[in-house]
PDB file of N, CA and C in Angstrom:
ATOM      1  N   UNK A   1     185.282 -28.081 254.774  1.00  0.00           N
ATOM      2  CA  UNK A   1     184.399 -28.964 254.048  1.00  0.00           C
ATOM      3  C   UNK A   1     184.908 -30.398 254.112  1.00  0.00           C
ATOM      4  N   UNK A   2     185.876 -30.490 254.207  1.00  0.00           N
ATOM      5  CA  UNK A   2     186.709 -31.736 254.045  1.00  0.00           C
ATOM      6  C   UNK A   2     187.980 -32.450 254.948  1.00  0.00           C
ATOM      7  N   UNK A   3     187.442 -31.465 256.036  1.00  0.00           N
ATOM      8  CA  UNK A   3     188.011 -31.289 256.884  1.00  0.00           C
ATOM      9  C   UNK A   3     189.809 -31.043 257.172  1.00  0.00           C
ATOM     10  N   UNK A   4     190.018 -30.670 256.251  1.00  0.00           N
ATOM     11  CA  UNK A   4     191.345 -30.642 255.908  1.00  0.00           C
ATOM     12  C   UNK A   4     191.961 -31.568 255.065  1.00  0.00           C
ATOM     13  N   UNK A   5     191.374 -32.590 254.642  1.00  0.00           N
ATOM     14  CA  UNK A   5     192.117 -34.093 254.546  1.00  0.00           C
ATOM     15  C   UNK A   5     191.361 -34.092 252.805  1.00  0.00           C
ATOM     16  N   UNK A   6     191.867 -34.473 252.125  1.00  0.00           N
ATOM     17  CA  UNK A   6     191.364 -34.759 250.879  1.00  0.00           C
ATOM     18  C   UNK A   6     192.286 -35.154 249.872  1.00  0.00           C
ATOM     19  N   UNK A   7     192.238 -36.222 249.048  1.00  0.00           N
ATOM     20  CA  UNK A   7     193.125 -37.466 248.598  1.00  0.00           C
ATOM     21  C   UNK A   7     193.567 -36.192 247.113  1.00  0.00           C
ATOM     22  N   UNK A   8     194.918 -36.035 247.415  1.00  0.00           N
ATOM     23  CA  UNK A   8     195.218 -35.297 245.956  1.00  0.00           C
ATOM     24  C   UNK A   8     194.921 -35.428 244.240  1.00  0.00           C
ATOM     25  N   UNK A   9     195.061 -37.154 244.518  1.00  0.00           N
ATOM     26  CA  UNK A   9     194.504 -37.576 243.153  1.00  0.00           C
ATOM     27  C   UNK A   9     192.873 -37.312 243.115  1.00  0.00           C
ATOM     28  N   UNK A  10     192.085 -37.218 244.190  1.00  0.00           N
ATOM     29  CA  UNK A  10     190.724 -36.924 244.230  1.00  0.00           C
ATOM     30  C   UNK A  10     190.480 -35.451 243.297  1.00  0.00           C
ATOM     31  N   UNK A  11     191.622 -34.853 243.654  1.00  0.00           N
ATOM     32  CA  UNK A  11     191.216 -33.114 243.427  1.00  0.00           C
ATOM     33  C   UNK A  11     191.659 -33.216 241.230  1.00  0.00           C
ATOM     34  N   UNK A  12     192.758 -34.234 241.953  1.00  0.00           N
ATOM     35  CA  UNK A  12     193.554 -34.018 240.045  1.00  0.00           C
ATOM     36  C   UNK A  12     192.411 -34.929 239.226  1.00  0.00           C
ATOM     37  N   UNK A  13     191.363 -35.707 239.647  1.00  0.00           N
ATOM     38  CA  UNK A  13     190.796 -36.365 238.488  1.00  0.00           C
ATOM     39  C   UNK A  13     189.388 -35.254 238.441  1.00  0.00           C
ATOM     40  N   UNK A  14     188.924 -34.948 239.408  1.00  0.00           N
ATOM     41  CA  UNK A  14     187.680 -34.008 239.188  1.00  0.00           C
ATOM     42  C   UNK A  14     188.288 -32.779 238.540  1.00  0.00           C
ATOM     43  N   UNK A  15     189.700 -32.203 238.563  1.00  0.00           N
ATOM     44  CA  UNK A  15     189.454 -30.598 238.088  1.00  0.00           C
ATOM     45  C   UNK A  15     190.023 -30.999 236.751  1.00  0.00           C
ATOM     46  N   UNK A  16     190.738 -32.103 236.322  1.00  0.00           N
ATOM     47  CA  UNK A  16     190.677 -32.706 235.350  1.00  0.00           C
ATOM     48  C   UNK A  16     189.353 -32.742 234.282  1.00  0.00           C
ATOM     49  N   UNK A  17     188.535 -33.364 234.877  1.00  0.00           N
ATOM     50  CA  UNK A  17     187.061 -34.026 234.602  1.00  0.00           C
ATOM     51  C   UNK A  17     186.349 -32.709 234.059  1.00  0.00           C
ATOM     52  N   UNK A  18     186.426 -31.682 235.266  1.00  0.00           N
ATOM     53  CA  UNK A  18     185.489 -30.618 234.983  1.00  0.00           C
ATOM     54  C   UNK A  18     186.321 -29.450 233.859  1.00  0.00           C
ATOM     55  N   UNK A  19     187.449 -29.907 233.181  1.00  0.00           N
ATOM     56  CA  UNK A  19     188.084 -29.165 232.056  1.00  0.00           C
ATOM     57  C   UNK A  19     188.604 -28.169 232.717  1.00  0.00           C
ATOM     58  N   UNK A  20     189.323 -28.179 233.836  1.00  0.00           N
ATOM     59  CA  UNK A  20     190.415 -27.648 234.679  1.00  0.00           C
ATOM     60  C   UNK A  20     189.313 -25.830 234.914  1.00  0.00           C
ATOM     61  N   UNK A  21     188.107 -26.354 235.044  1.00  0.00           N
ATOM     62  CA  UNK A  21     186.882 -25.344 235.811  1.00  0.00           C
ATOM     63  C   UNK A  21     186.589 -25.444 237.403  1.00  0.00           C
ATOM     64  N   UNK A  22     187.522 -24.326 237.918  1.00  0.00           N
ATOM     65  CA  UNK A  22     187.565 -24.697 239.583  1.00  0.00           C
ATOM     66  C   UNK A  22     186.407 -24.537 240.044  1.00  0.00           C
ATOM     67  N   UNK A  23     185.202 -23.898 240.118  1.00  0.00           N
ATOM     68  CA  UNK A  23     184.212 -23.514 240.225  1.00  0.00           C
ATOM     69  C   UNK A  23     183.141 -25.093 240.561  1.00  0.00           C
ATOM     70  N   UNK A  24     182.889 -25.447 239.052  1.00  0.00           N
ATOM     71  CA  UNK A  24     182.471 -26.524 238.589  1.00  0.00           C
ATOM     72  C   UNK A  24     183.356 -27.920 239.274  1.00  0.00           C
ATOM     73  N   UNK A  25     184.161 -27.862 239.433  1.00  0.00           N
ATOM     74  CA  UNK A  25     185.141 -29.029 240.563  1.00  0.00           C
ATOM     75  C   UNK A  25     184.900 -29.083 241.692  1.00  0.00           C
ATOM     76  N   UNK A  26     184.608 -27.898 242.473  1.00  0.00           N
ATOM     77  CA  UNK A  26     184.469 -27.911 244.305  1.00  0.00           C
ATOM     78  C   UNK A  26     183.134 -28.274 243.552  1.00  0.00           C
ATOM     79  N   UNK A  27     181.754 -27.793 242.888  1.00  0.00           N
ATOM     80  CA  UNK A  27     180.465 -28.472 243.075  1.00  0.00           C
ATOM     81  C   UNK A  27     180.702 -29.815 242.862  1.00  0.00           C
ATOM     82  N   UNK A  28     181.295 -30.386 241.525  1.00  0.00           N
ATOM     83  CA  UNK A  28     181.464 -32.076 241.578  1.00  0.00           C
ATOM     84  C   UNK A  28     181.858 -32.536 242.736  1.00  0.00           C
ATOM     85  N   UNK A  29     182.921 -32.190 243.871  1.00  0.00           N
ATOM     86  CA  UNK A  29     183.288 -32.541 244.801  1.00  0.00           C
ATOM     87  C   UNK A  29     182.762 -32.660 245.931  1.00  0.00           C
ATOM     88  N   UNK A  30     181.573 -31.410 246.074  1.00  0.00           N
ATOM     89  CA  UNK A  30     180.920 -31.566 247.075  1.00  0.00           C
ATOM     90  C   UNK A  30     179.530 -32.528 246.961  1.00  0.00           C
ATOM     91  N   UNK A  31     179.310 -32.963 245.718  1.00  0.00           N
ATOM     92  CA  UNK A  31     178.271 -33.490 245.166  1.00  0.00           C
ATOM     93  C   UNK A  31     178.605 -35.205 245.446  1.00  0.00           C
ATOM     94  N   UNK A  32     179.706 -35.453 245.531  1.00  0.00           N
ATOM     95  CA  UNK A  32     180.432 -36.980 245.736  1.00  0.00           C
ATOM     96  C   UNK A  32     180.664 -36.581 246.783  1.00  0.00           C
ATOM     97  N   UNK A  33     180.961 -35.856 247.620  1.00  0.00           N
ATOM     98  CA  UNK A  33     180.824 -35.933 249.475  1.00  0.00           C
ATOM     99  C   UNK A  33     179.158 -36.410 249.680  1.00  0.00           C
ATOM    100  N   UNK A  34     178.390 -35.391 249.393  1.00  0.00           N
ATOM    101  CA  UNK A  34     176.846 -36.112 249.749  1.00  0.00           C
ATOM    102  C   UNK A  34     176.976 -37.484 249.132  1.00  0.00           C
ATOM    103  N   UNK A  35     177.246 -37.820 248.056  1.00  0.00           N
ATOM    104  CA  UNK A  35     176.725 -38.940 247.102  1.00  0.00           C
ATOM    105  C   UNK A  35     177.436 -40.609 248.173  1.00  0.00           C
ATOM    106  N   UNK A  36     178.753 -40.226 248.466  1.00  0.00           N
ATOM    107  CA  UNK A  36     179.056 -41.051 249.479  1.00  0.00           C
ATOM    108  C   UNK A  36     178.809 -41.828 250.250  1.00  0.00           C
ATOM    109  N   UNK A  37     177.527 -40.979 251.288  1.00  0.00           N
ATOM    110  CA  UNK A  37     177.572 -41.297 252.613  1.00  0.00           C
ATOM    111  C   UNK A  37     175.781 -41.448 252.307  1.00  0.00           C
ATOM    112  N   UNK A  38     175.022 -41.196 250.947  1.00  0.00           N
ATOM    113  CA  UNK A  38     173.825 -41.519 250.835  1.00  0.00           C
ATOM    114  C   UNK A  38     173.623 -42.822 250.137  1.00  0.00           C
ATOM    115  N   UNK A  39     173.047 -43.299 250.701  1.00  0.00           N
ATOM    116  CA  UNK A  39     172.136 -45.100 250.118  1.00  0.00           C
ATOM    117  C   UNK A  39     173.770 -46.096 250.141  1.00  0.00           C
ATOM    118  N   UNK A  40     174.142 -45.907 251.244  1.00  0.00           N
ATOM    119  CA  UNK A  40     175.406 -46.662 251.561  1.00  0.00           C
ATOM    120  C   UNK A  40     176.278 -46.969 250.614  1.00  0.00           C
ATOM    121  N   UNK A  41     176.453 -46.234 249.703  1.00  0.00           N
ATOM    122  CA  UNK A  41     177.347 -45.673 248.469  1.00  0.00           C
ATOM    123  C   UNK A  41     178.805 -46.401 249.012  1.00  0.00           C
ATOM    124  N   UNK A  42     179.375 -45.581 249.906  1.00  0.00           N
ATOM    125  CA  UNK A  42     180.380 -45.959 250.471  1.00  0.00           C
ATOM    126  C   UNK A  42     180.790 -47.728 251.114  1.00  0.00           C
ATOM    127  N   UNK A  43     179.825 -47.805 251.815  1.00  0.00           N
ATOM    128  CA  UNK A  43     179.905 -49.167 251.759  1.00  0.00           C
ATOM    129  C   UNK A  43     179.456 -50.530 251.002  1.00  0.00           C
ATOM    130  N   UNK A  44     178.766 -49.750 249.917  1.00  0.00           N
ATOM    131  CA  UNK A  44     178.565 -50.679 248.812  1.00  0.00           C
ATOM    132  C   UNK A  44     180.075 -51.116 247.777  1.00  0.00           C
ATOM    133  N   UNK A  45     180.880 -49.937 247.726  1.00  0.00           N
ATOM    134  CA  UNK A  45     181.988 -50.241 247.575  1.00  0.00           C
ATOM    135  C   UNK A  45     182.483 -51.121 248.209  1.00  0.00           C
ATOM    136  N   UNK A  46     182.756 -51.132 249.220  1.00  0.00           N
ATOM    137  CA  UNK A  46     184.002 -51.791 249.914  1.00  0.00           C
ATOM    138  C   UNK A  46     183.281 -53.561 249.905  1.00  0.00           C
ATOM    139  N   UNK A  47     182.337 -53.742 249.635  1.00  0.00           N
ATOM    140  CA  UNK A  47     181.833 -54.884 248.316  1.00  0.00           C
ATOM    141  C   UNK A  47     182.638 -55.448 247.734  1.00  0.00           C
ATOM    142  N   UNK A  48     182.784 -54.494 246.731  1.00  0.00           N
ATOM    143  CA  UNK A  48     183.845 -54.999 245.325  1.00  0.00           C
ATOM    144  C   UNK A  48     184.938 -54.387 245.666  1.00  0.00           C
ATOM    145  N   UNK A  49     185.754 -54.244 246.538  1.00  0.00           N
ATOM    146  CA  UNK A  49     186.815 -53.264 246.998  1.00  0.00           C
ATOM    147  C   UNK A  49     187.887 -54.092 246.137  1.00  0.00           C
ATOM    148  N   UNK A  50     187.842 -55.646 246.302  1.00  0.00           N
ATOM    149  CA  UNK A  50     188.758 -56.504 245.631  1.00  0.00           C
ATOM    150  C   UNK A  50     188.921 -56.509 244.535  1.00  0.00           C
ATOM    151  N   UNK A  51     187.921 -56.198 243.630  1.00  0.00           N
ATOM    152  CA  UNK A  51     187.524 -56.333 242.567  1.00  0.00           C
ATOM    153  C   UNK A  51     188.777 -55.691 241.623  1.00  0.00           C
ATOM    154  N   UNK A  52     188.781 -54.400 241.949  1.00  0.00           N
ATOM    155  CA  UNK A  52     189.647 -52.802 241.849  1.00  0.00           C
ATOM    156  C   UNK A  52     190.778 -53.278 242.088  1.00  0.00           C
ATOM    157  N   UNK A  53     191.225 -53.690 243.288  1.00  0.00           N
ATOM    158  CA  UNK A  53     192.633 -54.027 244.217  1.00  0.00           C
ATOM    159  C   UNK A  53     193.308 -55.365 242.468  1.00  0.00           C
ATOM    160  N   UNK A  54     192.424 -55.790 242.292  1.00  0.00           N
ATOM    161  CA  UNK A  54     192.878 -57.365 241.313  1.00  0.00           C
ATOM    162  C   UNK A  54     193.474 -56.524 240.405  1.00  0.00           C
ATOM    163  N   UNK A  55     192.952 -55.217 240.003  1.00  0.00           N
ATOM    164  CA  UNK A  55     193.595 -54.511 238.317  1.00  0.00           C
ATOM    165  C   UNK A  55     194.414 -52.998 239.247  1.00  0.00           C
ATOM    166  N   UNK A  56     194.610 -52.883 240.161  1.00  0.00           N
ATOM    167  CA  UNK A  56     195.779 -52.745 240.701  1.00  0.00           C
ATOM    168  C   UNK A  56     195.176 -51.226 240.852  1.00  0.00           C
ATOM    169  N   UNK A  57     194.248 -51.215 240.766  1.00  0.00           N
ATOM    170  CA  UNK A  57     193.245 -49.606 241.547  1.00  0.00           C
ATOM    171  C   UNK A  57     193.525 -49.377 242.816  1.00  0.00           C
ATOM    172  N   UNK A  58     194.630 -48.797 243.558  1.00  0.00           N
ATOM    173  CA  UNK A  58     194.368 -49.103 244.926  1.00  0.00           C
ATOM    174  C   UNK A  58     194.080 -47.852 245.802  1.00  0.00           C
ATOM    175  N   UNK A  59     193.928 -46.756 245.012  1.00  0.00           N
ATOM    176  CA  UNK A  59     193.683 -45.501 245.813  1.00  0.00           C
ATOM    177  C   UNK A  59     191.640 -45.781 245.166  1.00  0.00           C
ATOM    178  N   UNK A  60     191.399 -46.295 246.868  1.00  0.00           N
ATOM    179  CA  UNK A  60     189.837 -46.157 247.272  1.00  0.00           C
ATOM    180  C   UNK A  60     188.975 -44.904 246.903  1.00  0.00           C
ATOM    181  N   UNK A  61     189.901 -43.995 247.018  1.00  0.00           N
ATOM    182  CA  UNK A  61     188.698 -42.212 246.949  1.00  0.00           C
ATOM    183  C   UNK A  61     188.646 -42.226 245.126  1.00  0.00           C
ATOM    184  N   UNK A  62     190.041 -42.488 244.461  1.00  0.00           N
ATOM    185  CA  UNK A  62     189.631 -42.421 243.084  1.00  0.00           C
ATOM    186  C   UNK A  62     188.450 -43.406 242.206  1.00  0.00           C
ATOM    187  N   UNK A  63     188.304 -45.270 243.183  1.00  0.00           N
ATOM    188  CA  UNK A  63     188.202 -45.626 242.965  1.00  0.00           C
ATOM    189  C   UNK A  63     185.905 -45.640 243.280  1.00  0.00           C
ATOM    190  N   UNK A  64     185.930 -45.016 244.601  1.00  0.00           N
ATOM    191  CA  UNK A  64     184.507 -44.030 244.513  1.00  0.00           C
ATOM    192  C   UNK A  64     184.161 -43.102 243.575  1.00  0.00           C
ATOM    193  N   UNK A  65     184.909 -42.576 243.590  1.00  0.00           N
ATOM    194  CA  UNK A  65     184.911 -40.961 243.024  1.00  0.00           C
ATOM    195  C   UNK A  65     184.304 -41.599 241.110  1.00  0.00           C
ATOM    196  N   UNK A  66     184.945 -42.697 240.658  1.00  0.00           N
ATOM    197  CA  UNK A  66     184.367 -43.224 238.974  1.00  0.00           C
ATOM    198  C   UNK A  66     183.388 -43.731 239.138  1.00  0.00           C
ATOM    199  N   UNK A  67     182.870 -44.589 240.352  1.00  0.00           N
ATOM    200  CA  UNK A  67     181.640 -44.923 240.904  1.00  0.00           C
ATOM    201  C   UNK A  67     180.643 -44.293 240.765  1.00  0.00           C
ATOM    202  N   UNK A  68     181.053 -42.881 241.326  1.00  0.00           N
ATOM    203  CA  UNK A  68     179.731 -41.639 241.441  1.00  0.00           C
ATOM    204  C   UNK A  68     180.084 -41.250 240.188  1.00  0.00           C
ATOM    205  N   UNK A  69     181.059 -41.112 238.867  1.00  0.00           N
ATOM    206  CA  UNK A  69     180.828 -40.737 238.101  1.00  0.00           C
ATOM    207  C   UNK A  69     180.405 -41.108 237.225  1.00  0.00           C
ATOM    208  N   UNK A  70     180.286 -42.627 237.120  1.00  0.00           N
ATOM    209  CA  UNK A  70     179.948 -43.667 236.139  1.00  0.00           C
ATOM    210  C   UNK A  70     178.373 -43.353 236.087  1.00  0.00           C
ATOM    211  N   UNK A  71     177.905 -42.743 235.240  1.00  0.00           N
ATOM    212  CA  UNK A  71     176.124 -42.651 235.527  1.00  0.00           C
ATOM    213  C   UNK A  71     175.947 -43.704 234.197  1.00  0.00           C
ATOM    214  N   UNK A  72     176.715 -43.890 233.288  1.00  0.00           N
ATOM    215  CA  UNK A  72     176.084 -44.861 232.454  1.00  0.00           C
ATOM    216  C   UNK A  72     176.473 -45.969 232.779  1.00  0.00           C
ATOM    217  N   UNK A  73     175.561 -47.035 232.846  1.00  0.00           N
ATOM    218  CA  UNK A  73     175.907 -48.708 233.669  1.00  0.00           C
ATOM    219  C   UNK A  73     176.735 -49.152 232.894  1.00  0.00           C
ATOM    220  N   UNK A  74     176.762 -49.099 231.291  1.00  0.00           N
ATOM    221  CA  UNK A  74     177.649 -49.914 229.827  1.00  0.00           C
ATOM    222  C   UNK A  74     178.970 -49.512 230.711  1.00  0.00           C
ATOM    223  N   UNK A  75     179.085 -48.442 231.155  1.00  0.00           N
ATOM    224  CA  UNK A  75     180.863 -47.945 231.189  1.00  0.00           C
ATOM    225  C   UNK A  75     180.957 -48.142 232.230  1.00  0.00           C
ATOM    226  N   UNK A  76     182.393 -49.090 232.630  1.00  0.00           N
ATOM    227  CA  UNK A  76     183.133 -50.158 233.881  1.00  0.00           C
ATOM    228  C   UNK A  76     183.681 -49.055 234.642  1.00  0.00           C
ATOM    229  N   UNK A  77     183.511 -48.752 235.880  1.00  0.00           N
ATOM    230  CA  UNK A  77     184.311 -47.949 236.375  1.00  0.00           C
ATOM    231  C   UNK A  77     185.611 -48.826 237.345  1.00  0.00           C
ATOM    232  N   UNK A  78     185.625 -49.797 237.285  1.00  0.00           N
ATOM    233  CA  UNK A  78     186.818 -50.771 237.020  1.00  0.00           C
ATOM    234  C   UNK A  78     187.497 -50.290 236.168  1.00  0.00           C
ATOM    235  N   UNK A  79     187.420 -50.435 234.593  1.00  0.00           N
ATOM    236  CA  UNK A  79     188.020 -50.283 233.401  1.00  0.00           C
ATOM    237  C   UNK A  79     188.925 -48.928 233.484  1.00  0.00           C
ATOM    238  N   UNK A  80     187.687 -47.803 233.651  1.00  0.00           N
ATOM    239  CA  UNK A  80     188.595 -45.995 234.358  1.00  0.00           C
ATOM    240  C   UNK A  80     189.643 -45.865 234.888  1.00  0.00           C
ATOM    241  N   UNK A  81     188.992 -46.803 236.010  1.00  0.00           N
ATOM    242  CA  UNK A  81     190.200 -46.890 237.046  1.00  0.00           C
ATOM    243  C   UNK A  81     191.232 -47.427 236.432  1.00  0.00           C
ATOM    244  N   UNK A  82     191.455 -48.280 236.252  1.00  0.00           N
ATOM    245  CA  UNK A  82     192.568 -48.520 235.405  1.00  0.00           C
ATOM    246  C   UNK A  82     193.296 -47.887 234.294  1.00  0.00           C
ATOM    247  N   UNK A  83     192.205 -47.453 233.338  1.00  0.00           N
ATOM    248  CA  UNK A  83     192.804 -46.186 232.906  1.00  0.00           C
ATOM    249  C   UNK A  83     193.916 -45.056 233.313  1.00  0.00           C
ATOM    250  N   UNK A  84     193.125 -44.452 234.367  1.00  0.00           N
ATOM    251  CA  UNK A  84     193.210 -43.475 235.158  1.00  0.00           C
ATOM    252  C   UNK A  84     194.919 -43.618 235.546  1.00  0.00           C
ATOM    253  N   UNK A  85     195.027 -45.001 236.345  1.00  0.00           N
ATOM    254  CA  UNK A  85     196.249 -45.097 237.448  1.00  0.00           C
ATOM    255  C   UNK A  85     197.040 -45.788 236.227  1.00  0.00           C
ATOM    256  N   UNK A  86     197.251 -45.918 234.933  1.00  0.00           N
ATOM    257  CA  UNK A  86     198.271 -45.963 234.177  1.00  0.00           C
ATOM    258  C   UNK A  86     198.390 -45.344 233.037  1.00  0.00           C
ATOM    259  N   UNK A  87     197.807 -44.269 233.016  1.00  0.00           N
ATOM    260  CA  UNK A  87     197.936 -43.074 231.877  1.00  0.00           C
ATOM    261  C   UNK A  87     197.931 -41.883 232.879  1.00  0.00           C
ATOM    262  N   UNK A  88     197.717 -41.726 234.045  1.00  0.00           N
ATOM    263  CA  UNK A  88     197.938 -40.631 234.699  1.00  0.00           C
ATOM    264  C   UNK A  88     199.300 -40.731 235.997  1.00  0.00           C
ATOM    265  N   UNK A  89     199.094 -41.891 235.884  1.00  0.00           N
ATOM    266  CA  UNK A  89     200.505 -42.363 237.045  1.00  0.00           C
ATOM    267  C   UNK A  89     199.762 -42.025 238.535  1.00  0.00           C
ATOM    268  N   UNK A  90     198.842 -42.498 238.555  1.00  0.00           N
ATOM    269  CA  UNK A  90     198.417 -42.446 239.903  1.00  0.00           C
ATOM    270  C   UNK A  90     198.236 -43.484 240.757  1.00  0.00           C
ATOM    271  N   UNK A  91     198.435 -43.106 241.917  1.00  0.00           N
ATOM    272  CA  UNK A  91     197.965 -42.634 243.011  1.00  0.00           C
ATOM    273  C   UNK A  91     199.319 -41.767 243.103  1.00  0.00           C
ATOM    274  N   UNK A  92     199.217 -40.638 243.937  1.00  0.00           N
ATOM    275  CA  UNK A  92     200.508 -39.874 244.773  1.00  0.00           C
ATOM    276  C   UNK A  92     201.074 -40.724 245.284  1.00  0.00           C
ATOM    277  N   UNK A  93     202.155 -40.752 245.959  1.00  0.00           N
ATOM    278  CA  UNK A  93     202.822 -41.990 246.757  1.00  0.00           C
ATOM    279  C   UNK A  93     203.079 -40.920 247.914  1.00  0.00           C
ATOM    280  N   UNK A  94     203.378 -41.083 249.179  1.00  0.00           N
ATOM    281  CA  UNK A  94     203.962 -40.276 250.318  1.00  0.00           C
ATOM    282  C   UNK A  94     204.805 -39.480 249.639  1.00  0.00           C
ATOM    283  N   UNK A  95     205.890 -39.478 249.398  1.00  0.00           N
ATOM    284  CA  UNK A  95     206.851 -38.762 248.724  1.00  0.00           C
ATOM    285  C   UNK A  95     206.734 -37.376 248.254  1.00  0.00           C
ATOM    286  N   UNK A  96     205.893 -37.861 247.165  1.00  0.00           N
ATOM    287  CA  UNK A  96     205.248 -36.672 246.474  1.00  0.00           C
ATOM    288  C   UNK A  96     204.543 -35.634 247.470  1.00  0.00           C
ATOM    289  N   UNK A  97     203.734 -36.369 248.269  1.00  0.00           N
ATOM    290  CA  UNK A  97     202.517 -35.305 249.271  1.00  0.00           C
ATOM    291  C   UNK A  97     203.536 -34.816 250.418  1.00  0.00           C
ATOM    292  N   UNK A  98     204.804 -35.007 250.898  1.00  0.00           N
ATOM    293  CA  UNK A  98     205.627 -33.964 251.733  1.00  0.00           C
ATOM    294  C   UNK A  98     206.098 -33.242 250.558  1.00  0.00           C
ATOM    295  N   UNK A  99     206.191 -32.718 249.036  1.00  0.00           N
ATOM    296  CA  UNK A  99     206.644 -31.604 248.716  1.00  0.00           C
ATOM    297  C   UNK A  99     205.642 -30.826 248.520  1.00  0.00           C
ATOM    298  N   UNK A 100     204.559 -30.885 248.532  1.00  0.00           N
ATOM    299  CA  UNK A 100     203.392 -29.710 248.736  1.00  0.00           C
ATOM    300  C   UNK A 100     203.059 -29.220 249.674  1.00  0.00           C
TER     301      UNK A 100
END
């Protein structure tokens, strides 16, 4: 599905999200694979790519991934992100992804 390749923090904020429901996580996941690559999702990001990079968001897939989850406009998925990468300590760094 993913061709092998898929951003670890991608997997830890959706099975997170979906209340650690694996089931309900591969559908969110496969639902932001379509959501991506439809109505130039993906490259509407890389838009505001800077935007993210300024509050120090720098893993891109997490930084889609609040994009497609943000369905209410009031809530910043800037703001998440930030959240996210200093209450969860994210992104993985290399390090971490050779002990798995």
């Amino acid at each position: 599905m993913w061709n092998h390749q898929i951003d670890l923090n991608l997997i830890y904020a959706a099975f997170n999200g979906c209340k650690k429901d694996v089931n309900l996580t591969i559908q969110l996941l496969f639902e932001f694979k379509q959501w991506k690559f439809r109505d130039n999702n993906e490259q509407n990001y890389k838009k505001k790519m800077n935007e993210f990079l300024e509050k120090r968001c720098c893993n891109h897939n997490i930084n889609l991934f609040l994009i497609f989850g943000v369905k209410n406009k009031t809530v910043d998925a800037i703001k998440w992100s930030t959240v996210i990468t200093v209450n969860d300590g994210l992104p993985f760094v290399k390090k971490d992804q050779k002990n798995l």
